[in-house]
PDB file of N, CA and C in Angstrom:
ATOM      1  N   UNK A   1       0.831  -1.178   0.000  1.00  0.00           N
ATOM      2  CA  UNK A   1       0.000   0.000   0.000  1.00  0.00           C
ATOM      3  C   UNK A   1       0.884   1.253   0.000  1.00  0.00           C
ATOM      4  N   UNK A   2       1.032   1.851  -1.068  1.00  0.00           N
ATOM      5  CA  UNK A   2       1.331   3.341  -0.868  1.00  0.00           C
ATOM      6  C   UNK A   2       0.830   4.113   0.180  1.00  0.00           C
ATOM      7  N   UNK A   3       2.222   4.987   0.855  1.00  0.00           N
ATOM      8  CA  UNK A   3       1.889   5.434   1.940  1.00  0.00           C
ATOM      9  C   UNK A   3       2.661   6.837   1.749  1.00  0.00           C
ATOM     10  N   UNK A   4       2.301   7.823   1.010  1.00  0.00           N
ATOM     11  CA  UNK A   4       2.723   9.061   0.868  1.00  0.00           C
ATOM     12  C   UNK A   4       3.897  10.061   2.157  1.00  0.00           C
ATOM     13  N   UNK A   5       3.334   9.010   3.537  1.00  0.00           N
ATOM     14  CA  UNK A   5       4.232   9.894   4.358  1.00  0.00           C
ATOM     15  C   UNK A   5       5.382   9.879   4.611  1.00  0.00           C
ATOM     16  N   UNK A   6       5.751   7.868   4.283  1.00  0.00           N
ATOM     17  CA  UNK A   6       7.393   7.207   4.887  1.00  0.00           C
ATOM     18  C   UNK A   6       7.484   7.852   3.412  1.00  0.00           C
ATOM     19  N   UNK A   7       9.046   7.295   3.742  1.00  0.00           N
ATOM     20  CA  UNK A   7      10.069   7.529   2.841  1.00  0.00           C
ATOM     21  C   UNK A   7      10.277   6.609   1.601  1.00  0.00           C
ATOM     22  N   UNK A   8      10.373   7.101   0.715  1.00  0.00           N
ATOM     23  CA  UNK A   8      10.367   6.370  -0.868  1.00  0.00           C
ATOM     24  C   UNK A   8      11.697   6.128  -1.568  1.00  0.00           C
ATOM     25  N   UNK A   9      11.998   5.232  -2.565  1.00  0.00           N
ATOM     26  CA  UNK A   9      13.097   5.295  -3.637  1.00  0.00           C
ATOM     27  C   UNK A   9      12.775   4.450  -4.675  1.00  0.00           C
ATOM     28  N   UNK A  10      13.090   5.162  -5.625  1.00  0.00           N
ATOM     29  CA  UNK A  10      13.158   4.628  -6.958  1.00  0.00           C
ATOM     30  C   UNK A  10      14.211   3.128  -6.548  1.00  0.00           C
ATOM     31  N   UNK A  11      13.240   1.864  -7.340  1.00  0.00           N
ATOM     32  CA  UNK A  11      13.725   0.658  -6.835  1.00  0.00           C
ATOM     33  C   UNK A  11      15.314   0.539  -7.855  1.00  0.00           C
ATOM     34  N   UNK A  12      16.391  -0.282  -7.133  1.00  0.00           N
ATOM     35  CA  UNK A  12      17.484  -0.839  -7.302  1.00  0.00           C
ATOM     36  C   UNK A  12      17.318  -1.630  -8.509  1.00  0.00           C
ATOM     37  N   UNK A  13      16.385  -1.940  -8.275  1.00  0.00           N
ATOM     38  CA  UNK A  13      16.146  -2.899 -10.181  1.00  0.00           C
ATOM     39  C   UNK A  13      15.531  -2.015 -11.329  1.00  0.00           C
ATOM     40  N   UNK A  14      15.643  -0.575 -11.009  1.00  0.00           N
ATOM     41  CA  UNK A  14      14.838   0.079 -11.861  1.00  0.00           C
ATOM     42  C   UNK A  14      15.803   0.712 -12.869  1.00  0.00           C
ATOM     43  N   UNK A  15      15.669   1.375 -14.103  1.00  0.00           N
ATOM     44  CA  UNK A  15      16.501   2.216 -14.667  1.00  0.00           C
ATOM     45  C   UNK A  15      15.881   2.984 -15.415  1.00  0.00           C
ATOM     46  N   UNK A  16      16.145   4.225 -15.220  1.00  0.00           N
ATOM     47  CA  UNK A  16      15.117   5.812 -16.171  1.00  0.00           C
ATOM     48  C   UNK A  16      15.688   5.881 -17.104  1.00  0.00           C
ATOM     49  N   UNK A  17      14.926   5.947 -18.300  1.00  0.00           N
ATOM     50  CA  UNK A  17      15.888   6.305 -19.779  1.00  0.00           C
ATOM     51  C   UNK A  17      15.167   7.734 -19.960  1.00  0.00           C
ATOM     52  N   UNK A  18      16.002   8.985 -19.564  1.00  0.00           N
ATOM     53  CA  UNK A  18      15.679  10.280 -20.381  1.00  0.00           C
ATOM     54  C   UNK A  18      15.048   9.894 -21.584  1.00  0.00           C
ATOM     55  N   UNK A  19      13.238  10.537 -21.910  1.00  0.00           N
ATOM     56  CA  UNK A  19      12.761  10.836 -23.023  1.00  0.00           C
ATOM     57  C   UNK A  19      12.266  12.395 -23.055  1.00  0.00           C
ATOM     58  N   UNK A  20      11.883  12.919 -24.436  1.00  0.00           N
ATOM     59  CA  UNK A  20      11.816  14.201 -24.155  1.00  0.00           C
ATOM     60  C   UNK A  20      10.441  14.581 -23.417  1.00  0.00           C
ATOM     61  N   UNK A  21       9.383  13.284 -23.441  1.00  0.00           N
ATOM     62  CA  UNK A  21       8.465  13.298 -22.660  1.00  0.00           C
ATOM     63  C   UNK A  21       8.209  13.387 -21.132  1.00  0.00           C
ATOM     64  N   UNK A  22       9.472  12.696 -20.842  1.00  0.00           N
ATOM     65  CA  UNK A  22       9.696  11.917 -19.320  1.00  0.00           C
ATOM     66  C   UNK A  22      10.876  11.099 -19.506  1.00  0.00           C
ATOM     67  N   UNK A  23      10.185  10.069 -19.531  1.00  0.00           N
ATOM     68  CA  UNK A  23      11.430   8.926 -19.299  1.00  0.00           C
ATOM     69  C   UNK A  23      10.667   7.460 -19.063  1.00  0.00           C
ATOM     70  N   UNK A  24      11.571   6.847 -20.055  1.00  0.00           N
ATOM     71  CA  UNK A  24      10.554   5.468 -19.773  1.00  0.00           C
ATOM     72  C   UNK A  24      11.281   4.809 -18.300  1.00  0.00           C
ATOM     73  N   UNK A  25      10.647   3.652 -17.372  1.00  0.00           N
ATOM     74  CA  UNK A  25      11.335   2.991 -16.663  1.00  0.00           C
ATOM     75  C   UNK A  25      11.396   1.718 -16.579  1.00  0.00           C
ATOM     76  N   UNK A  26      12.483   0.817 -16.529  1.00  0.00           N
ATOM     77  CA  UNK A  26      12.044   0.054 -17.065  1.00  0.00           C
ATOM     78  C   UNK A  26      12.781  -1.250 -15.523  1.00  0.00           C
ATOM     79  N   UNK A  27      11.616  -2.115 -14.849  1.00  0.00           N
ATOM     80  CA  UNK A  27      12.468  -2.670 -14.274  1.00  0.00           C
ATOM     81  C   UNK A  27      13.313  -4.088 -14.636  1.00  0.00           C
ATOM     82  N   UNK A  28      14.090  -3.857 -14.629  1.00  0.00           N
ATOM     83  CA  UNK A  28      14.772  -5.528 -14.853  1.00  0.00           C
ATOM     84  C   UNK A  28      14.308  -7.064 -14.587  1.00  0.00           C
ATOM     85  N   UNK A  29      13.687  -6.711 -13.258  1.00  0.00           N
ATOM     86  CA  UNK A  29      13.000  -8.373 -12.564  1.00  0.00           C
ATOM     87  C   UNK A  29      12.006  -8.303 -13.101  1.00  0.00           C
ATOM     88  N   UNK A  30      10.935  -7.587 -13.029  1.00  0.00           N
ATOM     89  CA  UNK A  30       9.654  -7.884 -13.937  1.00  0.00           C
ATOM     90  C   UNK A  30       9.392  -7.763 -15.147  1.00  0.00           C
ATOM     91  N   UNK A  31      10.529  -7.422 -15.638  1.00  0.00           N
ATOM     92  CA  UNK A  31      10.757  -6.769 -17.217  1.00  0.00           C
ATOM     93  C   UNK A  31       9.292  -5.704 -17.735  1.00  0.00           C
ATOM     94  N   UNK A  32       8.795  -5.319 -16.188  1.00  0.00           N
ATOM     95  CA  UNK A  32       8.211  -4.245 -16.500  1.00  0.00           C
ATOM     96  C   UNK A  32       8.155  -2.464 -16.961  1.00  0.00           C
ATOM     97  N   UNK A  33       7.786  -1.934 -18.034  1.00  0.00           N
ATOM     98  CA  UNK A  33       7.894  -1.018 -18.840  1.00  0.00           C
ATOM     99  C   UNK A  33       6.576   0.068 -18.669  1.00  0.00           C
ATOM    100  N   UNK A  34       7.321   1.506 -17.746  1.00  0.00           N
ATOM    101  CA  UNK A  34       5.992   2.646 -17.737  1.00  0.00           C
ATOM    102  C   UNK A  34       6.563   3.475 -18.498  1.00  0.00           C
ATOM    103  N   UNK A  35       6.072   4.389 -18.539  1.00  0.00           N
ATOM    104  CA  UNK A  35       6.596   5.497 -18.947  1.00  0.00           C
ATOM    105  C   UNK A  35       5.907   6.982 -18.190  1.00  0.00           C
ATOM    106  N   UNK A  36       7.164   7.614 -17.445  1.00  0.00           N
ATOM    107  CA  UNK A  36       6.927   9.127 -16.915  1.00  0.00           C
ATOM    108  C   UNK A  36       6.482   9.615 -17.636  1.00  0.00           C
ATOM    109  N   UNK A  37       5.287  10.526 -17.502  1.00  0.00           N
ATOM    110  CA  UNK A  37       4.714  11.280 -18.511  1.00  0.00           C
ATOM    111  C   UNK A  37       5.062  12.559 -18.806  1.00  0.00           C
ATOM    112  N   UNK A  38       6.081  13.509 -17.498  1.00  0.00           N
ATOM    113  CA  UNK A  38       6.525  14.626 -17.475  1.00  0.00           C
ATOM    114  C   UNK A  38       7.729  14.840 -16.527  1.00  0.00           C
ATOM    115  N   UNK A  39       8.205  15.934 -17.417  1.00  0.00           N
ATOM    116  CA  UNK A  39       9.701  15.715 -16.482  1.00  0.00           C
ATOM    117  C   UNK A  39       9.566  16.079 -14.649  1.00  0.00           C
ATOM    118  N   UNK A  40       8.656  16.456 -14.257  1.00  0.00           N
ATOM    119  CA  UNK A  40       8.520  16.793 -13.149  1.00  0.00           C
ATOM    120  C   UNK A  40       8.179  15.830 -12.178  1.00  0.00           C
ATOM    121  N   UNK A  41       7.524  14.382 -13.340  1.00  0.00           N
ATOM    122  CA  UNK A  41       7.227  13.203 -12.278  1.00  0.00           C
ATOM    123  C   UNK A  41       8.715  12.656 -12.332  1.00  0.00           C
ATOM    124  N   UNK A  42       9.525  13.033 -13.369  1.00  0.00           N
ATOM    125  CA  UNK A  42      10.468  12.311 -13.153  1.00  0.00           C
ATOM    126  C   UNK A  42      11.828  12.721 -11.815  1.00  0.00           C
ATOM    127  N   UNK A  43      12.034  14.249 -12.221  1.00  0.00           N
ATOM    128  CA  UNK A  43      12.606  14.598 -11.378  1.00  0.00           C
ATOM    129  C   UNK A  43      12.158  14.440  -9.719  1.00  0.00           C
ATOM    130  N   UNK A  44      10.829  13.910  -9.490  1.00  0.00           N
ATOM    131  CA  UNK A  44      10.356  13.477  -8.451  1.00  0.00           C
ATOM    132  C   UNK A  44      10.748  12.202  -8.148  1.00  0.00           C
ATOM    133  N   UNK A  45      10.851  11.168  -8.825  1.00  0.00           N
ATOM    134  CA  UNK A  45      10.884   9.506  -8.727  1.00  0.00           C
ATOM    135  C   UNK A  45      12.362   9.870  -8.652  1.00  0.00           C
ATOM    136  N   UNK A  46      13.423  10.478  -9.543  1.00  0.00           N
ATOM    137  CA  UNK A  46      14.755  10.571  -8.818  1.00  0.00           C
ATOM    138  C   UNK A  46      15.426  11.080  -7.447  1.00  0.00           C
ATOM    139  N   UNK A  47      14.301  12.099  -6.901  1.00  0.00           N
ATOM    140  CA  UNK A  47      15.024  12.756  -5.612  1.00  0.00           C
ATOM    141  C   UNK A  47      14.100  11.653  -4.234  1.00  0.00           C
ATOM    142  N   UNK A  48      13.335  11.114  -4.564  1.00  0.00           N
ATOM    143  CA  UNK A  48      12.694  10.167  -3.486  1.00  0.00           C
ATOM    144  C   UNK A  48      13.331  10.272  -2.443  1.00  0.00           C
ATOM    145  N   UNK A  49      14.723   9.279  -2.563  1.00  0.00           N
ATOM    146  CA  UNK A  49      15.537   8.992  -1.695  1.00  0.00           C
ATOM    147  C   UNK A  49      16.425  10.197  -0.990  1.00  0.00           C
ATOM    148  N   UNK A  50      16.295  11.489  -1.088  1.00  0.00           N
ATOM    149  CA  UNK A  50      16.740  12.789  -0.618  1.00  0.00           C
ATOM    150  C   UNK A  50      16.139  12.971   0.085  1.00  0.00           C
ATOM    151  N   UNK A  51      14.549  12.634   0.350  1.00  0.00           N
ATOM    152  CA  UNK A  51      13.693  13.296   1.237  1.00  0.00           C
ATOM    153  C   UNK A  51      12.772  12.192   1.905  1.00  0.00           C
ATOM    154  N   UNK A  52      12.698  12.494   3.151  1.00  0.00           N
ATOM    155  CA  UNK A  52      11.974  11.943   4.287  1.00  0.00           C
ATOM    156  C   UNK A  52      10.671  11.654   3.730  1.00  0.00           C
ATOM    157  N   UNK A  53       9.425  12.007   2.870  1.00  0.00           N
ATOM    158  CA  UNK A  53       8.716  11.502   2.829  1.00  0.00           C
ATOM    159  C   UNK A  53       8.164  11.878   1.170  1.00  0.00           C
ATOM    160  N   UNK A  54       7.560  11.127   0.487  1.00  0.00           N
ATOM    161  CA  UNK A  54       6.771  11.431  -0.705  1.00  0.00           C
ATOM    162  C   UNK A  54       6.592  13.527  -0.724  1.00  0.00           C
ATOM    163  N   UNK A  55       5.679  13.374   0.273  1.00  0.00           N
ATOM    164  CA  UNK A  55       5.319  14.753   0.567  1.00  0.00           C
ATOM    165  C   UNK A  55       6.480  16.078   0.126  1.00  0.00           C
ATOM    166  N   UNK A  56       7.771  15.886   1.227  1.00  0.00           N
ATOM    167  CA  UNK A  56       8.782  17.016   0.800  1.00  0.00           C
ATOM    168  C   UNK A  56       9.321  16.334  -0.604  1.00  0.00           C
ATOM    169  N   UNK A  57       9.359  15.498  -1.481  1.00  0.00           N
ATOM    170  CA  UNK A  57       9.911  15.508  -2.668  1.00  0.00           C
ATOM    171  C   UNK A  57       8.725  16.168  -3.737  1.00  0.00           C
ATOM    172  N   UNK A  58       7.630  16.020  -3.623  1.00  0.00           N
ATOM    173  CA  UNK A  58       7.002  16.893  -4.457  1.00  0.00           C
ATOM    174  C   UNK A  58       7.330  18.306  -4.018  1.00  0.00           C
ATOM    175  N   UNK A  59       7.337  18.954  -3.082  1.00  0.00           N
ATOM    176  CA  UNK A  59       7.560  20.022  -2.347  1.00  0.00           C
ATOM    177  C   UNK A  59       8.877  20.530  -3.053  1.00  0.00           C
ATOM    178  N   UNK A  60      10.182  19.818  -3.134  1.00  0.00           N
ATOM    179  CA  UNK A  60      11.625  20.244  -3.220  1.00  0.00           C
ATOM    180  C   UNK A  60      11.252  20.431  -5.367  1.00  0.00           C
ATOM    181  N   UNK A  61      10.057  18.830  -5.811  1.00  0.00           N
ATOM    182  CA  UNK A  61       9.850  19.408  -7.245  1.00  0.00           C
ATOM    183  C   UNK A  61       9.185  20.532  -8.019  1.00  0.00           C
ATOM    184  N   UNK A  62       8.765  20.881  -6.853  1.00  0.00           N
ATOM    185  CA  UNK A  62       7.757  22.737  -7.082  1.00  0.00           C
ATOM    186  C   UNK A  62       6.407  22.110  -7.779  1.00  0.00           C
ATOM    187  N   UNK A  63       5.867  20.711  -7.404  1.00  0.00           N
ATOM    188  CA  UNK A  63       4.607  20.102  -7.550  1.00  0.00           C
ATOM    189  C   UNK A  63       3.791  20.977  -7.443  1.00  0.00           C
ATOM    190  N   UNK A  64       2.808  21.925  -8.022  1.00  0.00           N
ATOM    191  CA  UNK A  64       1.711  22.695  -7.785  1.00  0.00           C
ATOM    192  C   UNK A  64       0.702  21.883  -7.182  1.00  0.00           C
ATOM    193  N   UNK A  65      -0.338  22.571  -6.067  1.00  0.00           N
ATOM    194  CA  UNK A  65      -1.123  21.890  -5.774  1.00  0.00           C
ATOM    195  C   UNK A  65      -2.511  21.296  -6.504  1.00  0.00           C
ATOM    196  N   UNK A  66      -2.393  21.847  -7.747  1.00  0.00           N
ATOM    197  CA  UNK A  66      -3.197  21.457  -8.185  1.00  0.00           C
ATOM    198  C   UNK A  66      -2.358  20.472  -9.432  1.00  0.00           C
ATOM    199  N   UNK A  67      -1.609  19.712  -9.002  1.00  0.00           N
ATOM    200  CA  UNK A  67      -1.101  18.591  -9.907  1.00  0.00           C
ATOM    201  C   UNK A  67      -0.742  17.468  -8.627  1.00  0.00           C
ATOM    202  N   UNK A  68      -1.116  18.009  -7.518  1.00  0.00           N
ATOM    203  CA  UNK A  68      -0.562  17.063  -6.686  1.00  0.00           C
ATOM    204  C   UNK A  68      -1.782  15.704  -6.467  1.00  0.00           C
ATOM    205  N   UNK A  69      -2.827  15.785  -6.476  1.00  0.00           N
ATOM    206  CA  UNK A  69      -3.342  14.491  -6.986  1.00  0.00           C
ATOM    207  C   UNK A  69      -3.064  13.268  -7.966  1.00  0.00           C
ATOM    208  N   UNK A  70      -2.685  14.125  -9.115  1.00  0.00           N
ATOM    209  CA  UNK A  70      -2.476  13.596  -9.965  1.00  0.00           C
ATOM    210  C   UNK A  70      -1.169  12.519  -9.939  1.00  0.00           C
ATOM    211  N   UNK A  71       0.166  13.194  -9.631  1.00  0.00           N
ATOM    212  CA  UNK A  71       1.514  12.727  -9.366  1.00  0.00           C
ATOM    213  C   UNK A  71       1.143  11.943  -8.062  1.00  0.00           C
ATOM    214  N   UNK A  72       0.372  11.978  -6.785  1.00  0.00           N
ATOM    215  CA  UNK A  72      -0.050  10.503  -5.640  1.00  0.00           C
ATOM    216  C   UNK A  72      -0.429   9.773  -6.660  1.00  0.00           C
ATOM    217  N   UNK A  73      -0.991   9.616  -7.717  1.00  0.00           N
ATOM    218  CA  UNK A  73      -1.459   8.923  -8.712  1.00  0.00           C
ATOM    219  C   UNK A  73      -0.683   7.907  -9.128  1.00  0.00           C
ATOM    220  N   UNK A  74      -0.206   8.597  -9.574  1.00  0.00           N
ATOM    221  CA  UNK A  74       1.005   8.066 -10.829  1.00  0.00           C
ATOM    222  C   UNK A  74       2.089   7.546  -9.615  1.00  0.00           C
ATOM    223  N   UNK A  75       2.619   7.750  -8.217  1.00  0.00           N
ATOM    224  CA  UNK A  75       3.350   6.970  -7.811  1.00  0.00           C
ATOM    225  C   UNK A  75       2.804   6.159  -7.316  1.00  0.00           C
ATOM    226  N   UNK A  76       1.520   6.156  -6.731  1.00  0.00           N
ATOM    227  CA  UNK A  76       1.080   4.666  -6.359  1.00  0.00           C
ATOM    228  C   UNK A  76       1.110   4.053  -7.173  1.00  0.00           C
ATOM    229  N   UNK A  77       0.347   3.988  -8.359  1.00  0.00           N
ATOM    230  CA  UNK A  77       1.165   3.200  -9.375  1.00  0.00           C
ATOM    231  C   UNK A  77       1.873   2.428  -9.523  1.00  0.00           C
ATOM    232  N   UNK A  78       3.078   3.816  -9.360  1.00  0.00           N
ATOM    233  CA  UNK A  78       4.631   3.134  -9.898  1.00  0.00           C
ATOM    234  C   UNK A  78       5.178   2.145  -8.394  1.00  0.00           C
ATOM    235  N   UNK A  79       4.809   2.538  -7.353  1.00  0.00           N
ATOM    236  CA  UNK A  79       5.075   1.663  -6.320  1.00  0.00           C
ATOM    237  C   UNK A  79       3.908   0.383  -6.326  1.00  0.00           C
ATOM    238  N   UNK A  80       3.100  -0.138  -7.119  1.00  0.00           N
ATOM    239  CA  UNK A  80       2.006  -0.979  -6.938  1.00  0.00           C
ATOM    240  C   UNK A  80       2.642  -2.313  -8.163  1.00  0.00           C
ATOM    241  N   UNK A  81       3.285  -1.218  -8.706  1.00  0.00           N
ATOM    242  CA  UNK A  81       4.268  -2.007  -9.561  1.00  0.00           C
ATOM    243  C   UNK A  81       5.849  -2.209  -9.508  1.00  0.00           C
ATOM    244  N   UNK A  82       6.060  -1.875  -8.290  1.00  0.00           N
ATOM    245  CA  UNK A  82       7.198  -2.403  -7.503  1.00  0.00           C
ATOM    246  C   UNK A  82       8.438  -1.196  -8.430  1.00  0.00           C
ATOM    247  N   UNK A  83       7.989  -0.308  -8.982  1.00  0.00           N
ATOM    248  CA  UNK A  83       9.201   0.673  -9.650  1.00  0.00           C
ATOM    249  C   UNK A  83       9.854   1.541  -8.499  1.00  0.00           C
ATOM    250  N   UNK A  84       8.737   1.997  -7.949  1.00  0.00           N
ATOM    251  CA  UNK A  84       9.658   2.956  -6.417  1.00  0.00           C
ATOM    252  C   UNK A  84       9.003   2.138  -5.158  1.00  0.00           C
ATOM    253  N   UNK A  85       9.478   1.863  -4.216  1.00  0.00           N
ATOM    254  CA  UNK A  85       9.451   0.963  -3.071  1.00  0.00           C
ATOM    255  C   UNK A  85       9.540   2.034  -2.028  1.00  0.00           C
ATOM    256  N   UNK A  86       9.101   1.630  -0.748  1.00  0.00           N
ATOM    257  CA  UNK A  86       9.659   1.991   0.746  1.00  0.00           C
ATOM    258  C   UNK A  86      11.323   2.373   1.310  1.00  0.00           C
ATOM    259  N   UNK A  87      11.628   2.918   1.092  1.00  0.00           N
ATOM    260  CA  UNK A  87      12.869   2.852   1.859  1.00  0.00           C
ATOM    261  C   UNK A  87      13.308   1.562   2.891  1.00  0.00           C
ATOM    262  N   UNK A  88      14.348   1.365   3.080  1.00  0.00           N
ATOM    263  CA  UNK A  88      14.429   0.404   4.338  1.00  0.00           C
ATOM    264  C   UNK A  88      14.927   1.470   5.400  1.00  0.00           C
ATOM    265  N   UNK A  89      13.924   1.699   7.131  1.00  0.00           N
ATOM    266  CA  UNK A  89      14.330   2.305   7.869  1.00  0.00           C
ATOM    267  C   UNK A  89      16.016   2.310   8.266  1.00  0.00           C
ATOM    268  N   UNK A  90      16.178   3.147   8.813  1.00  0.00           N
ATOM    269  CA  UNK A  90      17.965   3.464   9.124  1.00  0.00           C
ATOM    270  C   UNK A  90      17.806   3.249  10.404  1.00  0.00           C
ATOM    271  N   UNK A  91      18.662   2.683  10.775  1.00  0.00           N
ATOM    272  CA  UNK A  91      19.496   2.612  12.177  1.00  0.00           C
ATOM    273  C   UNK A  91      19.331   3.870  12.771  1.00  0.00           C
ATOM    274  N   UNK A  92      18.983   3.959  13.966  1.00  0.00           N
ATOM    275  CA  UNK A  92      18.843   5.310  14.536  1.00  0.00           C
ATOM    276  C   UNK A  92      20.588   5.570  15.162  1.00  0.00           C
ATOM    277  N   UNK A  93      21.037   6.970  14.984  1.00  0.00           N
ATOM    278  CA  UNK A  93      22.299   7.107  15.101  1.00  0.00           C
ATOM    279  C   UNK A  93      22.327   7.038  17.121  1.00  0.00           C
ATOM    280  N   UNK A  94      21.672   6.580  17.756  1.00  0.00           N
ATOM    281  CA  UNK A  94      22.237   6.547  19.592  1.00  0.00           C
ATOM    282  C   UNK A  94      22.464   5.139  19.569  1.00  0.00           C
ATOM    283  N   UNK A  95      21.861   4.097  18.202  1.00  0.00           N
ATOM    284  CA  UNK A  95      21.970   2.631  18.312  1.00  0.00           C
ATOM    285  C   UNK A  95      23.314   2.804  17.780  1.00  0.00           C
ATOM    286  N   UNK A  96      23.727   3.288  16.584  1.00  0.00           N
ATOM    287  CA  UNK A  96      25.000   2.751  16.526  1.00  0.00           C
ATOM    288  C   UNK A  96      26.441   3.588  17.201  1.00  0.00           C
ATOM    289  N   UNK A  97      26.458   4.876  17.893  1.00  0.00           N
ATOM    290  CA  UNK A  97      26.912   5.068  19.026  1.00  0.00           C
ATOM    291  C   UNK A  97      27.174   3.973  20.154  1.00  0.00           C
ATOM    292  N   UNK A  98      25.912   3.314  20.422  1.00  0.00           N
ATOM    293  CA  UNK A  98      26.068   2.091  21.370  1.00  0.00           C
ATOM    294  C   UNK A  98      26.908   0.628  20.804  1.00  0.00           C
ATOM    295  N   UNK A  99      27.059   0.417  19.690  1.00  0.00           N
ATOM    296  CA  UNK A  99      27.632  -0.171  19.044  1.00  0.00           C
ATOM    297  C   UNK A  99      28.650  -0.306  18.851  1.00  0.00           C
ATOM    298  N   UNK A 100      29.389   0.892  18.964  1.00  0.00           N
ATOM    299  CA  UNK A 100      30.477   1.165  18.500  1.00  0.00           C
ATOM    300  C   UNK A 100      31.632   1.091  19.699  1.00  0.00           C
TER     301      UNK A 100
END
């Protein structure tokens, strides 16, 4: 289930081919094939992993609010089809202080 608030990334099996449309993506394991429809979803599906939640990466892409339905759209989607995934949580930095 897409969850707009955790944290997102474009999946490890994925690869964006710049088109002048977007960019197709294409993943390797499912040999599944979308295509970004605008460069703004794309520059979104690339900064995922920069930002703490779905939310501030549309935010950092200057997502207007009235396109922001649309782009929750299109990444549930792309996460329903395993292209951008969950993050895996991080180690909180007092655990690995204690670790160390």
């Amino acid at each position: 289930m897409f969850t707009p608030e955790r944290p997102y990334r474009c999946s490890p099996s994925v690869a964006l081919r710049p088109e002048p449309f977007g960019a197709l993506a294409y993943h390797f394991g499912t040999r599944r094939l979308c295509f970004l429809k605008t460069p703004q979803l794309v520059a979104v599906v690339r900064s995922l992993a920069d930002h703490p939640d779905v939310h501030t990466a549309l935010d950092a892409a200057a997502v207007p609010a009235t396109a922001r339905a649309a782009h929750l759209g299109a990444l549930a989607s792309l996460a329903a089809g395993g292209l951008i995934e969950p993050r895996p949580e991080e180690p909180a930095a007092d655990l690995l202080e204690e670790a160390a």
